[in-house]
Protein backbone atom coordinates (compact mmCIF):
# COMPACT_ATOMS: atom_id res chain seq x y z
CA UNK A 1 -75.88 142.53 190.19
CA UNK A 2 -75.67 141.67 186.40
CA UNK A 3 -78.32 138.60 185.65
CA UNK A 4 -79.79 138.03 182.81
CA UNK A 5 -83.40 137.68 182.23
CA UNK A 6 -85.21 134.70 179.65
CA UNK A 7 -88.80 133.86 178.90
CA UNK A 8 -89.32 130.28 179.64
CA UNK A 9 -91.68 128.19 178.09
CA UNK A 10 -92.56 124.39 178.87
CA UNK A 11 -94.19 122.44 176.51
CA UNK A 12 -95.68 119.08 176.72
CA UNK A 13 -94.89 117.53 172.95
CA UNK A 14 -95.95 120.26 171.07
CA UNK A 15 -92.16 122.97 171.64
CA UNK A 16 -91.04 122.78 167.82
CA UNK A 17 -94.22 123.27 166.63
CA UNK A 18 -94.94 126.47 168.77
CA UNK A 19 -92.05 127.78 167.72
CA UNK A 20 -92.37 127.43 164.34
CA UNK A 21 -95.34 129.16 164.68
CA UNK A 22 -94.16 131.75 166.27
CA UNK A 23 -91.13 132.41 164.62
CA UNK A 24 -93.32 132.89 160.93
CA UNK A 25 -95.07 135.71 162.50
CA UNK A 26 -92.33 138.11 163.92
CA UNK A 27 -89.77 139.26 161.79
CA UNK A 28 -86.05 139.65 162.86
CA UNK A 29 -86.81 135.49 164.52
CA UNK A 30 -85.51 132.29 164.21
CA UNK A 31 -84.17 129.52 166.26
CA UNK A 32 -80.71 130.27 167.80
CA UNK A 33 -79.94 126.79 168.99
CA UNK A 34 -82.24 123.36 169.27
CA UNK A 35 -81.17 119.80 171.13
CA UNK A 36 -83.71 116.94 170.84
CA UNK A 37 -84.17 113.77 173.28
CA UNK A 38 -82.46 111.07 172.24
CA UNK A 39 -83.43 107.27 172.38
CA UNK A 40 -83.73 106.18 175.82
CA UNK A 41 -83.31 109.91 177.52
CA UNK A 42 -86.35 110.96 179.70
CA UNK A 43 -88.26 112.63 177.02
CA UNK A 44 -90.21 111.07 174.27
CA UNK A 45 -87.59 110.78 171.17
CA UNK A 46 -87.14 113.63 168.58
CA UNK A 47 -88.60 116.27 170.85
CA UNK A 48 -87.12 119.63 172.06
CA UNK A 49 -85.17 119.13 175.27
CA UNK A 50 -84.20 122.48 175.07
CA UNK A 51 -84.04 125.31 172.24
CA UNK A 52 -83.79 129.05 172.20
CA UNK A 53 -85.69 131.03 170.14
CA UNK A 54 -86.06 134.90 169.41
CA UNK A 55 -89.16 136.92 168.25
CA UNK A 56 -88.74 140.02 167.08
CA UNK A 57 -85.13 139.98 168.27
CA UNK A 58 -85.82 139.05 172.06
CA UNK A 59 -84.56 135.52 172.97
CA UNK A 60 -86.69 132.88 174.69
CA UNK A 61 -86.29 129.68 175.75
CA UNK A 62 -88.63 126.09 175.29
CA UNK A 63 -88.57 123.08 176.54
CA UNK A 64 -91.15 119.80 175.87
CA UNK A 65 -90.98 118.60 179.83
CA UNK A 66 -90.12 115.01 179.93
CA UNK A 67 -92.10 115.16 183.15
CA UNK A 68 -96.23 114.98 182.22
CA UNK A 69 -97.52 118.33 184.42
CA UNK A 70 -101.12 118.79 186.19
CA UNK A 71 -100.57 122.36 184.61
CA UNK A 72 -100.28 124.29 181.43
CA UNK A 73 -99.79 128.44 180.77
CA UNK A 74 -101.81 130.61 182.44
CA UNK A 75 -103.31 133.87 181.25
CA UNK A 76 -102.16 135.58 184.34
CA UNK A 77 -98.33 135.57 182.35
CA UNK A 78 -98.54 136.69 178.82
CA UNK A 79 -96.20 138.00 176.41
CA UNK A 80 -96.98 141.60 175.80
CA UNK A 81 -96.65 142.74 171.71
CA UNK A 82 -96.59 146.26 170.93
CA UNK A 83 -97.62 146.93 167.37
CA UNK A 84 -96.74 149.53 164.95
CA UNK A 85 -99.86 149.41 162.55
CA UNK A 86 -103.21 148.20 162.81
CA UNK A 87 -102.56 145.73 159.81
CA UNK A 88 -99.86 144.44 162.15
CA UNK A 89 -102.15 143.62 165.00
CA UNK A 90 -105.09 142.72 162.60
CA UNK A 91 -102.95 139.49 161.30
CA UNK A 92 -101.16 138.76 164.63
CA UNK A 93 -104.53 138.69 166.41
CA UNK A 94 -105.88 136.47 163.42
CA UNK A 95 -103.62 134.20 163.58
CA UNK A 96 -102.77 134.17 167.10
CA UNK A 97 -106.24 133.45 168.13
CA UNK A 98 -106.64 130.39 165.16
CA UNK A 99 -107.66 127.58 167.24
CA UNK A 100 -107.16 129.48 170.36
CA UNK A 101 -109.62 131.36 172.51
CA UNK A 102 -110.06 135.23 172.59
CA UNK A 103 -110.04 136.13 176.24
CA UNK A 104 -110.87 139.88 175.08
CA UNK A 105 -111.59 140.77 171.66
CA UNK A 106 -109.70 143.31 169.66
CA UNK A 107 -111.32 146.87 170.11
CA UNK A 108 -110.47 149.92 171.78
CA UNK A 109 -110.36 149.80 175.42
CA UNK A 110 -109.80 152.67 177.90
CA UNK A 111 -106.33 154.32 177.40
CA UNK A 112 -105.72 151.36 174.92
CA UNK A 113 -106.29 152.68 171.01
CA UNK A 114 -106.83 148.93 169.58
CA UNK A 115 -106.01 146.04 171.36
CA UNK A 116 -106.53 142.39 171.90
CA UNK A 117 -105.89 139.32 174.46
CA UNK A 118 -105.65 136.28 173.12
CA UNK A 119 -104.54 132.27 174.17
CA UNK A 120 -103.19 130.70 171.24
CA UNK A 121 -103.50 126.80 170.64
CA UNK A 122 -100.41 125.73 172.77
CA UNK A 123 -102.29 127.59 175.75
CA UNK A 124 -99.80 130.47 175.48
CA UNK A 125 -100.91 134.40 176.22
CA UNK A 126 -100.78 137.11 174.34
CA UNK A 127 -102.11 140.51 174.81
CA UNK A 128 -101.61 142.39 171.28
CA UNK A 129 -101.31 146.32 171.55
CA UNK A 130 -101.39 149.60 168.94
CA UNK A 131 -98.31 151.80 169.60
């Protein structure tokens, strides 16, 4: 079977922003491809009804649902970073965790040199790793 595998991630207003965010902090990122709603489509005008992304060369996908949700992301997904250098996961946890909430703070953990889990202020997870 040959499928092909995409992070998903569903926004509620806030898509472009996100990825903006995101894609200043990874090099080798941009946005591949971006629609926005139109006037009188489901979704509130001028937002992402669909875009992909890529971070660090892996593509993703984002949405701002046109459909409000009685959910958001969960810690219990995250998107994993492996870092090079400690100044690379020094700044990514920095500003990662800006306005978000540290679920565990960066330090050395058992079989884990330096590393940090974080939910950043769309209410996506990240758990931040030294190679």
């Amino acid at each position: 079977m040959s499928c092909s595998i995409t992070t998903f991630l569903m926004f509620e207003g806030k898509a472009e922003e996100a990825i903006n965010f995101y894609i200043s902090l990874f090099s080798d990122s941009g946005i591949v491809s971006i629609t926005r709603y139109a006037s009188g489509e489901p979704g509130d005008e001028g937002t992402v009804r669909h875009a992909v992304f890529s971070l660090g060369g892996q593509q993703y996908m984002a949405i701002d649902s046109a459909i409000k949700h009685g959910f958001t992301f969960t810690p219990s997904m995250s998107l994993f970073v492996t870092c090079d250098t400690a100044e690379e996961i020094d700044i990514l946890f920095e500003k990662l965790s800006g306005s978000g909430k540290v679920l565990m703070p960066l330090d050395k953990y058992p079989g884990l040199k330096k590393f940090g889990w974080i939910s950043d202020k769309f209410g996506v997870s990240w758990q931040l790793n030294l190679k």
